[in-house]
C-alpha atoms as a PDB file:
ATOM      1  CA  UNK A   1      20.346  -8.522   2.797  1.00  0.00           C
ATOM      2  CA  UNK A   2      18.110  -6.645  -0.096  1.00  0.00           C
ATOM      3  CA  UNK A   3      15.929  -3.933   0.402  1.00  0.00           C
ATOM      4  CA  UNK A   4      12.332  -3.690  -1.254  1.00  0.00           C
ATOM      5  CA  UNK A   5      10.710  -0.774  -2.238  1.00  0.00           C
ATOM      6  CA  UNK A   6       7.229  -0.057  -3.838  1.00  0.00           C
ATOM      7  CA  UNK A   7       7.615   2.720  -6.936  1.00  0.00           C
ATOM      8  CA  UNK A   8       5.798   6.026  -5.988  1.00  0.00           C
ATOM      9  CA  UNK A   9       4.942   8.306  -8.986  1.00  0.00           C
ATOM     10  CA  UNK A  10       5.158  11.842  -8.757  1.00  0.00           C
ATOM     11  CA  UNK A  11       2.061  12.455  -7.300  1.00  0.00           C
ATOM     12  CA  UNK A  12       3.282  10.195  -4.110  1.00  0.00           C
ATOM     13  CA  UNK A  13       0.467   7.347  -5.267  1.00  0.00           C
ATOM     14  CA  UNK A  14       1.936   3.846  -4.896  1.00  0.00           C
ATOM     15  CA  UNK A  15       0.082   1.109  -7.497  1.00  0.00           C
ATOM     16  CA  UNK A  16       1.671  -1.523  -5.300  1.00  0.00           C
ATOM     17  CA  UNK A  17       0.430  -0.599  -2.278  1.00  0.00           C
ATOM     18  CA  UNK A  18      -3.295   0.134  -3.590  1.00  0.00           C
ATOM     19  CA  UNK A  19      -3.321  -2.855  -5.087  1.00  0.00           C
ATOM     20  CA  UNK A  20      -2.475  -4.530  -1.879  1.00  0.00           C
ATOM     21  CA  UNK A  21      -4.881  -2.665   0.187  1.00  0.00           C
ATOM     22  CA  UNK A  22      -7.212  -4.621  -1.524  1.00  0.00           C
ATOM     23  CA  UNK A  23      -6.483  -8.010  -0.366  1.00  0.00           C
ATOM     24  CA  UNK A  24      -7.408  -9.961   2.410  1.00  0.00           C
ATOM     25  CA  UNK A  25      -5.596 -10.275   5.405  1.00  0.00           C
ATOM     26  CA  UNK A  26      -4.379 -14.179   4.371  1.00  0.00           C
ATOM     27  CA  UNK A  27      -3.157 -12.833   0.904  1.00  0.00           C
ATOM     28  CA  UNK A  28      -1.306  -9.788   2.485  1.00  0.00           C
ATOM     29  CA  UNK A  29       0.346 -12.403   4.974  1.00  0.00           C
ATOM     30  CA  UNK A  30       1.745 -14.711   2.401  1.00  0.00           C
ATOM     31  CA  UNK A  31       2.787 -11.642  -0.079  1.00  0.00           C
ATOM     32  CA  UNK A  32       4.731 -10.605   3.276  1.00  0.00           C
ATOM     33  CA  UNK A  33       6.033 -14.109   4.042  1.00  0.00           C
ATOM     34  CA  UNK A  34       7.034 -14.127   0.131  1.00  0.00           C
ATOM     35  CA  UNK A  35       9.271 -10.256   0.446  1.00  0.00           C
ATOM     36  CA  UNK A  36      10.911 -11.352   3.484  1.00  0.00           C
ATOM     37  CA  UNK A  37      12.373 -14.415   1.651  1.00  0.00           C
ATOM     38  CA  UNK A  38      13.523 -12.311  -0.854  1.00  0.00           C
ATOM     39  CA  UNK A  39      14.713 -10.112   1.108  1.00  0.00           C
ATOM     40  CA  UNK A  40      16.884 -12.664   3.439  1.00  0.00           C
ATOM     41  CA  UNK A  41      17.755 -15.303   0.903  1.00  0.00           C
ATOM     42  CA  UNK A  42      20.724 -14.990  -1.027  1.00  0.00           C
ATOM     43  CA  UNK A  43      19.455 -17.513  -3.425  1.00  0.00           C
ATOM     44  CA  UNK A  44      15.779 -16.868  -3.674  1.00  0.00           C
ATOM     45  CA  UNK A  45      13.761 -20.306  -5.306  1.00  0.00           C
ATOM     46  CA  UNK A  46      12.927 -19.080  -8.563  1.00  0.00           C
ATOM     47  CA  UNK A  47       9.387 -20.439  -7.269  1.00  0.00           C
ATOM     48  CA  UNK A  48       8.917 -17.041  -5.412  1.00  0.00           C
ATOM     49  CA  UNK A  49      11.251 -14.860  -7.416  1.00  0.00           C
ATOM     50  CA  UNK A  50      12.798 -14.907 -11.318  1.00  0.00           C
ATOM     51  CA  UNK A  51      13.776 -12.571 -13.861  1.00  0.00           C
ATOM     52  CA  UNK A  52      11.747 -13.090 -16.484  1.00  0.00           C
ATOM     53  CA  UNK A  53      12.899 -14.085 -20.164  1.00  0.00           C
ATOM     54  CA  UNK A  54      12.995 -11.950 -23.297  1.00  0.00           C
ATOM     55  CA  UNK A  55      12.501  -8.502 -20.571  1.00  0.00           C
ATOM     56  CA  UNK A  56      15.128  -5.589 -20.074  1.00  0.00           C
ATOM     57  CA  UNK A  57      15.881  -6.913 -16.494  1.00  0.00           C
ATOM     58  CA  UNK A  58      11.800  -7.309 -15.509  1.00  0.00           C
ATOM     59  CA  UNK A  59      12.158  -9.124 -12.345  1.00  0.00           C
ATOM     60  CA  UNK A  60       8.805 -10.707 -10.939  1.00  0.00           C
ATOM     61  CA  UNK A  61       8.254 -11.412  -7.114  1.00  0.00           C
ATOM     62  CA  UNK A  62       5.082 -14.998  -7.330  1.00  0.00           C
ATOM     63  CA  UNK A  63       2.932 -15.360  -4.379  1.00  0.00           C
ATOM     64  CA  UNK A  64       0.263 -18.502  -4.396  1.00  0.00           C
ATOM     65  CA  UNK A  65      -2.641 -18.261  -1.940  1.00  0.00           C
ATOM     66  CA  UNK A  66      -4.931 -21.122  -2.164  1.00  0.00           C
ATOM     67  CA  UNK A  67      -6.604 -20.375  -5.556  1.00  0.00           C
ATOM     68  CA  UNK A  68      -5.252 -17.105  -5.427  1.00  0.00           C
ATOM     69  CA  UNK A  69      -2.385 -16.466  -8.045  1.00  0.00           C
ATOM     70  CA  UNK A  70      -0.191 -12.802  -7.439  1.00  0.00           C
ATOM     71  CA  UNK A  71       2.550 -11.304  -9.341  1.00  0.00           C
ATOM     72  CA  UNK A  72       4.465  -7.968  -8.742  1.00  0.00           C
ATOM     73  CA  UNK A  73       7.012  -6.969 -11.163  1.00  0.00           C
ATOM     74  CA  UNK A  74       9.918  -4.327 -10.729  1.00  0.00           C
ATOM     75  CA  UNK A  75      13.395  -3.992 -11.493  1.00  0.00           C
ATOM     76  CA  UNK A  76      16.688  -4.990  -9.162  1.00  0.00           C
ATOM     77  CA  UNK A  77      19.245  -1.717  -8.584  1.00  0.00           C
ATOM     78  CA  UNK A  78      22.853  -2.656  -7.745  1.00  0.00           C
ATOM     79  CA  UNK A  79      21.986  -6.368  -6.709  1.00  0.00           C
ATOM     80  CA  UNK A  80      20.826  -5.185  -3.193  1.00  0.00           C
ATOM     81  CA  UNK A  81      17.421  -3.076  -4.222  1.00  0.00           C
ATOM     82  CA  UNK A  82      14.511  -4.316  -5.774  1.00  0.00           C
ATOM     83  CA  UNK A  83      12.255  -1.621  -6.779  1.00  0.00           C
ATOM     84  CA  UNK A  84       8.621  -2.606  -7.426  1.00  0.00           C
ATOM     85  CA  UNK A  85       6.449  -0.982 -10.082  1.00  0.00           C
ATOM     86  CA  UNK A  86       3.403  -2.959 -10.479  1.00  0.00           C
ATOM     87  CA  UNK A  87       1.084  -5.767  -9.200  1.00  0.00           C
ATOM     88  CA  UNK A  88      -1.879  -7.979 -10.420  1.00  0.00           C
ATOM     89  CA  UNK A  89      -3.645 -11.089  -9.845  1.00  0.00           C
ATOM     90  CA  UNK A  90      -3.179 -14.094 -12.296  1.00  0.00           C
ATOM     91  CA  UNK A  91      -6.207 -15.009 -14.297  1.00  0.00           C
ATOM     92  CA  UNK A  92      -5.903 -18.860 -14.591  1.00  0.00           C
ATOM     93  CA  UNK A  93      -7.424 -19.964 -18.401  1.00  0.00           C
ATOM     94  CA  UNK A  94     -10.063 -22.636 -18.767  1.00  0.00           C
ATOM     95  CA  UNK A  95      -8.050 -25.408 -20.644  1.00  0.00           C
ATOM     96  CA  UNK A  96     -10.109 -26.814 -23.535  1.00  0.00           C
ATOM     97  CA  UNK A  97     -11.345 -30.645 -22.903  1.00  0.00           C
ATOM     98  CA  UNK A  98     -11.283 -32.695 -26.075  1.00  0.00           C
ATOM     99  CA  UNK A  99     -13.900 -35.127 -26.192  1.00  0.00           C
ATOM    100  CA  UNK A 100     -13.174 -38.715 -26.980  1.00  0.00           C
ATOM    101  CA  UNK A 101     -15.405 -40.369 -29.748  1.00  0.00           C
END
């Protein structure tokens, strides 16, 4: 079983936890749903939970609610800690639409 941990600066804030104070009460129980995975899993679906490419060991923890698109990255310690830093919500981009002539 791995442990999660939000980062806490020096000043004891926590950018993980602010951010999810923020949230509603749906987005906070599918971000929970989403840790507990992680935490129980031994082979997490790379859906919820990947280390991302071309990063010093940047691991990032993906949550979809509804419309709603989260990410929280952090770092793994010794395989059985995962340490996370920071959170934010996904911006989706308007694709383009060519027109036909």
């Amino acid at each position: 079983m791995k442990t999660i941990e939000f980062y806490k600066t020096l000043t004891g804030a926590c950018p993980v936890e602010k951010f999810l104070d923020n949230l509603s009460d749906a987005q906070v129980t599918k971000i929970t749903w989403v840790h507990k995975l992680i935490r129980e899993l031994d082979r997490v679906p790379k859906k919820y939970f990947k280390k991302l490419i071309n990063t010093d060991d940047i691991w990032e923890v993906r949550i979809d609610v509804s419309s709603d698109t989260f990410r929280i990255l952090g770092f793994m310690h010794h395989n059985n800690l995962i340490v996370l830093t920071n959170s934010f919500q996904k911006r989706v981009r308007k694709r383009l639409q060519v027109k036909s002539h």
